[in-house]
C-alpha atoms as a PDB file:
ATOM      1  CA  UNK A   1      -5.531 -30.394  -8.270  1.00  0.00           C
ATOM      2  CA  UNK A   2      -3.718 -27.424  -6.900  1.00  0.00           C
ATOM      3  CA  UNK A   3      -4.007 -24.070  -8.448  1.00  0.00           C
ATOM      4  CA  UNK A   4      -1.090 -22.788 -10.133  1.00  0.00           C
ATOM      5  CA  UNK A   5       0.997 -20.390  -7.938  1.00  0.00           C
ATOM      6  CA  UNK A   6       1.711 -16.498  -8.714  1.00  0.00           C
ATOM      7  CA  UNK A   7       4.790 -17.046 -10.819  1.00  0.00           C
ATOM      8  CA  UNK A   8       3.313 -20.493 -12.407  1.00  0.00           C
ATOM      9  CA  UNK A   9       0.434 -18.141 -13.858  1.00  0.00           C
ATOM     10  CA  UNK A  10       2.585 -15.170 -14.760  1.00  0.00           C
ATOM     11  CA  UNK A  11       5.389 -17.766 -16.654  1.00  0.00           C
ATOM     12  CA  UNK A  12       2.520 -19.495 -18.540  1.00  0.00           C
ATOM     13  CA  UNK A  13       1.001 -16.380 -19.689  1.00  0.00           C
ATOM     14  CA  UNK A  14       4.615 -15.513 -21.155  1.00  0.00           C
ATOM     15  CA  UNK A  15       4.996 -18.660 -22.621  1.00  0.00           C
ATOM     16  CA  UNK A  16       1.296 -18.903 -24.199  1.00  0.00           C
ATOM     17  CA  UNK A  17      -0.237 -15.509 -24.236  1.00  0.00           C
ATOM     18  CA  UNK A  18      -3.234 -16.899 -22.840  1.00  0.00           C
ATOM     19  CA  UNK A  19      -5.491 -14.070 -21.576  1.00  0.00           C
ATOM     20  CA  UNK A  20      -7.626 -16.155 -19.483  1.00  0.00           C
ATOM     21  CA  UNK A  21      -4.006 -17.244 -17.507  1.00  0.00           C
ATOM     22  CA  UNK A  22      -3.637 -12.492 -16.836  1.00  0.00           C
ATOM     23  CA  UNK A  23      -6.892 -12.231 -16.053  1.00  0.00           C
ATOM     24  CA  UNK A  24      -6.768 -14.861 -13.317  1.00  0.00           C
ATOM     25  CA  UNK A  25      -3.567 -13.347 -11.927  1.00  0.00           C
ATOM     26  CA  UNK A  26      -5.542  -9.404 -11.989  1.00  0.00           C
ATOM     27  CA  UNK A  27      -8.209 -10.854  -9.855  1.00  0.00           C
ATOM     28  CA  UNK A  28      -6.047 -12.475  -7.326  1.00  0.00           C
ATOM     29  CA  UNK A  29      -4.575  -9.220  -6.596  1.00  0.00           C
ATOM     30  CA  UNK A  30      -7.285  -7.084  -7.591  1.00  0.00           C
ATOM     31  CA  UNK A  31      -8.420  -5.766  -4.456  1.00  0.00           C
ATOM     32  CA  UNK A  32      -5.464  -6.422  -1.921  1.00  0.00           C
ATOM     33  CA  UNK A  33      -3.319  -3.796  -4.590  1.00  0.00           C
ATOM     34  CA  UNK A  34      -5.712  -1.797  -5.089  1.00  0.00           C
ATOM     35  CA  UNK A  35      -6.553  -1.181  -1.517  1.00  0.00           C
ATOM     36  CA  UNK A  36      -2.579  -0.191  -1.165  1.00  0.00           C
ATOM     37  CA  UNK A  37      -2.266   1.859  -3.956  1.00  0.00           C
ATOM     38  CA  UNK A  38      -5.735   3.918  -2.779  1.00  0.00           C
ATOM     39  CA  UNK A  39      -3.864   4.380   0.974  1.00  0.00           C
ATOM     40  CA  UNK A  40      -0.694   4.909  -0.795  1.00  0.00           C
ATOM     41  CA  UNK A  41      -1.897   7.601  -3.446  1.00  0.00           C
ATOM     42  CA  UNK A  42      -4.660   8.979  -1.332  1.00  0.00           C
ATOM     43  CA  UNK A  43      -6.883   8.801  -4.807  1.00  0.00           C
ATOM     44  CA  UNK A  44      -9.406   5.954  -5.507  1.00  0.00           C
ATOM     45  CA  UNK A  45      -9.468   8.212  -9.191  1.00  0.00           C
ATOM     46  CA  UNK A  46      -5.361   7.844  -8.881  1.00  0.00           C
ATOM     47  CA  UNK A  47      -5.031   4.796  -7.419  1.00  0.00           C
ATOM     48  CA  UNK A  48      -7.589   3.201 -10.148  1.00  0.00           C
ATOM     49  CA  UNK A  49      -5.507   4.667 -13.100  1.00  0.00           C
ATOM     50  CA  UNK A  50      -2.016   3.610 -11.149  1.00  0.00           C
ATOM     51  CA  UNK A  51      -3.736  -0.551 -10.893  1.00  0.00           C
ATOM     52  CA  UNK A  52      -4.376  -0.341 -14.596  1.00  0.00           C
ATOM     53  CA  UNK A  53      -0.511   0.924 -15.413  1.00  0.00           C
ATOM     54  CA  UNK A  54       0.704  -1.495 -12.820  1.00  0.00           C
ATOM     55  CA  UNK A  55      -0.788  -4.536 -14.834  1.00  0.00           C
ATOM     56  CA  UNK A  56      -0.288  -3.084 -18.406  1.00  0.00           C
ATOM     57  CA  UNK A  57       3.534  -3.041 -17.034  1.00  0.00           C
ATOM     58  CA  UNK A  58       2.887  -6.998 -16.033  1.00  0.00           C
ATOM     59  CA  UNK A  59       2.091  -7.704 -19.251  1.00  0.00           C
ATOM     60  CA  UNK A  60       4.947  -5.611 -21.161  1.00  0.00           C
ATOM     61  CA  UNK A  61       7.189  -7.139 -18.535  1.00  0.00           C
ATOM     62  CA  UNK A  62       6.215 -10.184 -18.334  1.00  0.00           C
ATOM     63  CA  UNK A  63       9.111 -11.367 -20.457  1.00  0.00           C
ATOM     64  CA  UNK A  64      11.811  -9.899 -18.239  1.00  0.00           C
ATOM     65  CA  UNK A  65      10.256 -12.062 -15.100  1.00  0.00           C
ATOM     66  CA  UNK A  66      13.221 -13.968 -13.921  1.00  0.00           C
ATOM     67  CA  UNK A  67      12.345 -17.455 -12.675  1.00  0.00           C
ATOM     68  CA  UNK A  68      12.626 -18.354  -8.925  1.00  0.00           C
ATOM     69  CA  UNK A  69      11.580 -14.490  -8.321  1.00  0.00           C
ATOM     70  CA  UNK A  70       8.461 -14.028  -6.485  1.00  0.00           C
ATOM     71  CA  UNK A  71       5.500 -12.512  -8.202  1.00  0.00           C
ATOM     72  CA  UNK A  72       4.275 -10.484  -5.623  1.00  0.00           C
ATOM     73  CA  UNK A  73       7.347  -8.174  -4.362  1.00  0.00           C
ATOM     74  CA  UNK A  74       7.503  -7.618  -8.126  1.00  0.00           C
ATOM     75  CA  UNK A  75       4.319  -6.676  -8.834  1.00  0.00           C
ATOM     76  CA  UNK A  76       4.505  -4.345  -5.732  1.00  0.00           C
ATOM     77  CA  UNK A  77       7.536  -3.036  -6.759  1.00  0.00           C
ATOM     78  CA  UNK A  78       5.593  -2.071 -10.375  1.00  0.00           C
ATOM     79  CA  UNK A  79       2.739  -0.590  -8.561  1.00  0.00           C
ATOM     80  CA  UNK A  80       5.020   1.270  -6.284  1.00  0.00           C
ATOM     81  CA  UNK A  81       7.485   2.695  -9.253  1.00  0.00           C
ATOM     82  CA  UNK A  82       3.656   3.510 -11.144  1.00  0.00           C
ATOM     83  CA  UNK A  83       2.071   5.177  -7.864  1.00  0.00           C
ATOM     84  CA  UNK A  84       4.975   7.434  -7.529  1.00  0.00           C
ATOM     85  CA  UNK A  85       5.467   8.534 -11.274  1.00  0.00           C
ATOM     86  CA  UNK A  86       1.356   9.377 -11.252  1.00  0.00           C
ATOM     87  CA  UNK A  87       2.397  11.470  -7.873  1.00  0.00           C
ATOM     88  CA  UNK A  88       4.870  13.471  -9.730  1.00  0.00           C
ATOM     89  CA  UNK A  89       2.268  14.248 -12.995  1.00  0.00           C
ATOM     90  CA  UNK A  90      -0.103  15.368 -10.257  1.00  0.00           C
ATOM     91  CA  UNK A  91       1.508  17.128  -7.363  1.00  0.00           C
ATOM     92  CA  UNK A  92      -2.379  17.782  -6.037  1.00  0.00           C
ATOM     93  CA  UNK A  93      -2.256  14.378  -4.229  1.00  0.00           C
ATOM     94  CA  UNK A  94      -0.213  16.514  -1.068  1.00  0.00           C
ATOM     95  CA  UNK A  95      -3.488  18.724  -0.899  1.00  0.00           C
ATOM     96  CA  UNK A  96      -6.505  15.644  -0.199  1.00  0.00           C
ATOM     97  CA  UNK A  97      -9.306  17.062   1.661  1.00  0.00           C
ATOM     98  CA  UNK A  98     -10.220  15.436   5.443  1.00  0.00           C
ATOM     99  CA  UNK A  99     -13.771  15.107   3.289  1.00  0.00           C
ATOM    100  CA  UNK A 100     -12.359  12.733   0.656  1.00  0.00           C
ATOM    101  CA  UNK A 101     -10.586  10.978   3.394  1.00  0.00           C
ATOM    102  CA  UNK A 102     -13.128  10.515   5.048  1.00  0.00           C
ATOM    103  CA  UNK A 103     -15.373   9.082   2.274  1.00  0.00           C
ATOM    104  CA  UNK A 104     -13.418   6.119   1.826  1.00  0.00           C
ATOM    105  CA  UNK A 105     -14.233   2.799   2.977  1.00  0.00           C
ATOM    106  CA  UNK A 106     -14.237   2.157   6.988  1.00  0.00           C
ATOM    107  CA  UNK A 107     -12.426  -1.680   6.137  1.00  0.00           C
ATOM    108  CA  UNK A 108      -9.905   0.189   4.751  1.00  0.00           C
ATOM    109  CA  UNK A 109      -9.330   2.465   7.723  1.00  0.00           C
ATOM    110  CA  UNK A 110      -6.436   0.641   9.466  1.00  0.00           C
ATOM    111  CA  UNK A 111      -4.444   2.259  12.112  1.00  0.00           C
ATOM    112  CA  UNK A 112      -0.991   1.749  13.092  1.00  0.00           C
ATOM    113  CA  UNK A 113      -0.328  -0.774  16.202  1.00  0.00           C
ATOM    114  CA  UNK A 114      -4.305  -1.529  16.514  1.00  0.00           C
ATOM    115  CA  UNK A 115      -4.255   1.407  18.731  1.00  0.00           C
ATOM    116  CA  UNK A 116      -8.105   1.669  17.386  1.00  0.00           C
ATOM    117  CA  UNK A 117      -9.485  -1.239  18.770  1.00  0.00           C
ATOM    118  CA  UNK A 118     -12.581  -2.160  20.843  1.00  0.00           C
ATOM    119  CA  UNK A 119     -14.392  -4.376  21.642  1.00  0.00           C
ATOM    120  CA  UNK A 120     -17.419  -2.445  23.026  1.00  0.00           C
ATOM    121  CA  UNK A 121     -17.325   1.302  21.715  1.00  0.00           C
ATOM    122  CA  UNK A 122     -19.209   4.241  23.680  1.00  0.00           C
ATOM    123  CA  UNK A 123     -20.193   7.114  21.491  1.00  0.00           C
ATOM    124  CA  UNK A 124     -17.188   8.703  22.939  1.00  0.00           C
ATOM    125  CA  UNK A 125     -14.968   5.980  21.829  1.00  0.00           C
ATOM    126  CA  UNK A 126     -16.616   6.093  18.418  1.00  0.00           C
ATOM    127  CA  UNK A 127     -15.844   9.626  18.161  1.00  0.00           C
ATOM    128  CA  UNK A 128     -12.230   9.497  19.568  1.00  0.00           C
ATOM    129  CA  UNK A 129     -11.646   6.506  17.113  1.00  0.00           C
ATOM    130  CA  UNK A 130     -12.675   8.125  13.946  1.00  0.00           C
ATOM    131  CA  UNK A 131     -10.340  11.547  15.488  1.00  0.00           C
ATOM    132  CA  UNK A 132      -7.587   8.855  15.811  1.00  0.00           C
ATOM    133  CA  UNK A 133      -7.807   6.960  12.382  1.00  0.00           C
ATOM    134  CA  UNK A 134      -8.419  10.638  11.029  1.00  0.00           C
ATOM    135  CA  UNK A 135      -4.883  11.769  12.731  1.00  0.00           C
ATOM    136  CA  UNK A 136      -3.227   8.175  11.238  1.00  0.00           C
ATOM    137  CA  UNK A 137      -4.157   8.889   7.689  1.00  0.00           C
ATOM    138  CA  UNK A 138      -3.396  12.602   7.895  1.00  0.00           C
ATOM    139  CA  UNK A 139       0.498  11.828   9.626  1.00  0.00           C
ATOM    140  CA  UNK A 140       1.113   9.132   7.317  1.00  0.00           C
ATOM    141  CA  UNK A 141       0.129  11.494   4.231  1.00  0.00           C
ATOM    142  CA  UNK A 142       3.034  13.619   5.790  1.00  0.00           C
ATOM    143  CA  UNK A 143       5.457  11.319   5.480  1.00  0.00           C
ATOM    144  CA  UNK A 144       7.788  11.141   2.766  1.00  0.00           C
ATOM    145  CA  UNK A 145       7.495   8.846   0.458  1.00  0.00           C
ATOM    146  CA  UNK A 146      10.340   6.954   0.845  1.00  0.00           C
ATOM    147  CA  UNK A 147       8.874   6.141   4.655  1.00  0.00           C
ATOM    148  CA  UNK A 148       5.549   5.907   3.480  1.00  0.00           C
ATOM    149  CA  UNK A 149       6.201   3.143   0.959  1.00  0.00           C
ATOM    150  CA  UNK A 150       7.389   1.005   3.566  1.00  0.00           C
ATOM    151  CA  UNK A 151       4.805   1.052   6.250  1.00  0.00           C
ATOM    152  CA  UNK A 152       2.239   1.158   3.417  1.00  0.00           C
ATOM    153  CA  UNK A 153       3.463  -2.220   2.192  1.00  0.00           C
ATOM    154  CA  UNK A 154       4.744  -3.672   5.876  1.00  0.00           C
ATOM    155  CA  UNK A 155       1.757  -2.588   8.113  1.00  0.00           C
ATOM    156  CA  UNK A 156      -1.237  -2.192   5.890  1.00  0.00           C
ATOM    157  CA  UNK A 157       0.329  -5.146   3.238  1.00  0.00           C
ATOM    158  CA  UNK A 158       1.409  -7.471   5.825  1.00  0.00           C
ATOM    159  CA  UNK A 159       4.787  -8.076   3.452  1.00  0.00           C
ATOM    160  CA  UNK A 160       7.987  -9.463   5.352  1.00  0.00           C
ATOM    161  CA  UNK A 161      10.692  -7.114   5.227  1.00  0.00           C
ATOM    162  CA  UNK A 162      12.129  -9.519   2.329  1.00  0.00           C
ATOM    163  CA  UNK A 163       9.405  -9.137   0.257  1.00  0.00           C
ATOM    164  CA  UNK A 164       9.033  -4.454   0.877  1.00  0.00           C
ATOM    165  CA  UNK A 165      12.872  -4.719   0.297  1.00  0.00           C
ATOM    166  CA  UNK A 166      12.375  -6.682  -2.975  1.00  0.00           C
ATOM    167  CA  UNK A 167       8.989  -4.598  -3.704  1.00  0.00           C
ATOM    168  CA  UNK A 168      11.293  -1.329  -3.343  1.00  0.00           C
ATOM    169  CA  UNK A 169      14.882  -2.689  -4.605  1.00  0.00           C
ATOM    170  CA  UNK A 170      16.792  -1.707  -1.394  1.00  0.00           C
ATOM    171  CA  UNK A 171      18.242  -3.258   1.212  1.00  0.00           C
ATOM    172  CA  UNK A 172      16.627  -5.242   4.251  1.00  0.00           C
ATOM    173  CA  UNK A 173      18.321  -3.237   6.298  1.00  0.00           C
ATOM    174  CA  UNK A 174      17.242  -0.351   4.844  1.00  0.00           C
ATOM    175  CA  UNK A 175      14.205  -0.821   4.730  1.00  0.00           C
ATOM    176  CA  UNK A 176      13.937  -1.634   8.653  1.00  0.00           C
ATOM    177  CA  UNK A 177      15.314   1.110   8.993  1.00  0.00           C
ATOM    178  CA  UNK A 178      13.114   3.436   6.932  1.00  0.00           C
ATOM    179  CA  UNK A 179      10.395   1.441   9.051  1.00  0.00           C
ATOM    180  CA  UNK A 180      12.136   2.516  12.282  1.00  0.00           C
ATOM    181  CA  UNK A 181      12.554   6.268  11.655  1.00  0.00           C
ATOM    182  CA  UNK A 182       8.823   6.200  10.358  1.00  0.00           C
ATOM    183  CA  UNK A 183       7.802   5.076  13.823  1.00  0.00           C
ATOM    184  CA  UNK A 184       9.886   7.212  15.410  1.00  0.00           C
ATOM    185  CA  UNK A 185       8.264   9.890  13.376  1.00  0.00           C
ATOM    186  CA  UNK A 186       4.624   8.836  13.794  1.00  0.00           C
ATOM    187  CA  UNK A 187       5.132   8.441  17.628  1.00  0.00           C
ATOM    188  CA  UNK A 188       6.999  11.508  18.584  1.00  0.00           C
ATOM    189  CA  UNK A 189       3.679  13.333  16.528  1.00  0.00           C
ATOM    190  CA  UNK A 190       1.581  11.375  18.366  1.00  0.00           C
ATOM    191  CA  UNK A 191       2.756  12.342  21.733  1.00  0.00           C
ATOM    192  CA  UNK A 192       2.761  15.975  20.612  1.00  0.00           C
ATOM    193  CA  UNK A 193      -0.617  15.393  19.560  1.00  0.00           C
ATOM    194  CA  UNK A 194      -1.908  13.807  23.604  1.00  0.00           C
ATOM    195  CA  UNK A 195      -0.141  16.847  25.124  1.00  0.00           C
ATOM    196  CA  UNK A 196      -1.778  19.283  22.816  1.00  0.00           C
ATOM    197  CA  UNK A 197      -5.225  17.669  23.499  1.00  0.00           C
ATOM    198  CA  UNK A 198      -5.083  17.392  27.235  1.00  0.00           C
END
């Protein structure tokens, strides 16, 4: 037998109340939403208390879950709408330390465009690669949120444009274009950042 999709699991827990149905649906998602809210907050401490908000809002919601939606833009767009709100209480998330960055999880260090791959690292490359993913998590804290959001849940999600625009509640088109201008932004600091360097 097949296992009950997203929205199958989220309808019958309305419908029932059946704990065991939640539970199933936390640990689907438990560490591919985490993992985004701890890039997208900066915070494992912040990004813990924004996962638990984001699935005590399931469960209020739960009851306003239109059928035919998909479960996951909105339970992106909850965790999105929760990571920002814990941003505002605490505007120290703009001041992370390199050292906290640094401390987090390597399999979490992603980079944009796999410009950090290698098959067959030198000490050199090591070094350069860790500058690199250092300089990608630094310029994507810089971003504003609005830009962040999107290659947060795009790049480092893998959602389809669709499914960010649904997660966000704007437009495809405007969230390709968000996308866009955050390239555009990330590239043209890259570039200052070779010339500087050499």
């Amino acid at each position: 037998m097949n296992e009950p999709s997203d929205e199958q699991l989220l309808i019958e827990y309305r419908d029932s109340g059946d704990r065991g149905l939640f539970a199933q649906l936390v640990k689907r998602y438990e560490h591919e939403l985490y993992s985004y809210l701890c890039r997208y907050m900066n915070s494992a401490e912040m990004a813990e208390d924004a996962f638990q908000t984001t699935f005590l809002q399931v469960h209020l919601k739960c009851s306003q879950f239109e059928e035919g939606r998909r479960f996951r833009p909105w339970l992106y767009a909850i965790a999105t709408n929760q990571a920002i709100d814990a941003q505002r209480r605490n505007k120290r998330h703009r001041a992370a330390s390199l050292d906290q960055i640094n401390s987090r999880h390597d399999d979490d260090a992603g980079s944009l465009m796999d410009m950090l791959v290698s098959d067959d690292p030198t000490p050199l490359d090591v070094v350069e690669s860790q500058e690199a993913r250092d300089w990608v998590r630094g310029e994507m804290e810089a971003l504003p949120d609005h830009l962040r959001s999107v290659v947060g849940l795009v790049y480092f999600q893998g959602l389809k444009y669709r499914e960010a625009a649904d997660a966000l509640e704007i437009p495809v088109g405007t969230v390709k274009s968000r996308l866009h201008a955050a390239l555009v932004k990330l590239n043209e600091a890259w570039q200052t950042n070779q010339v500087q360097r050499n």
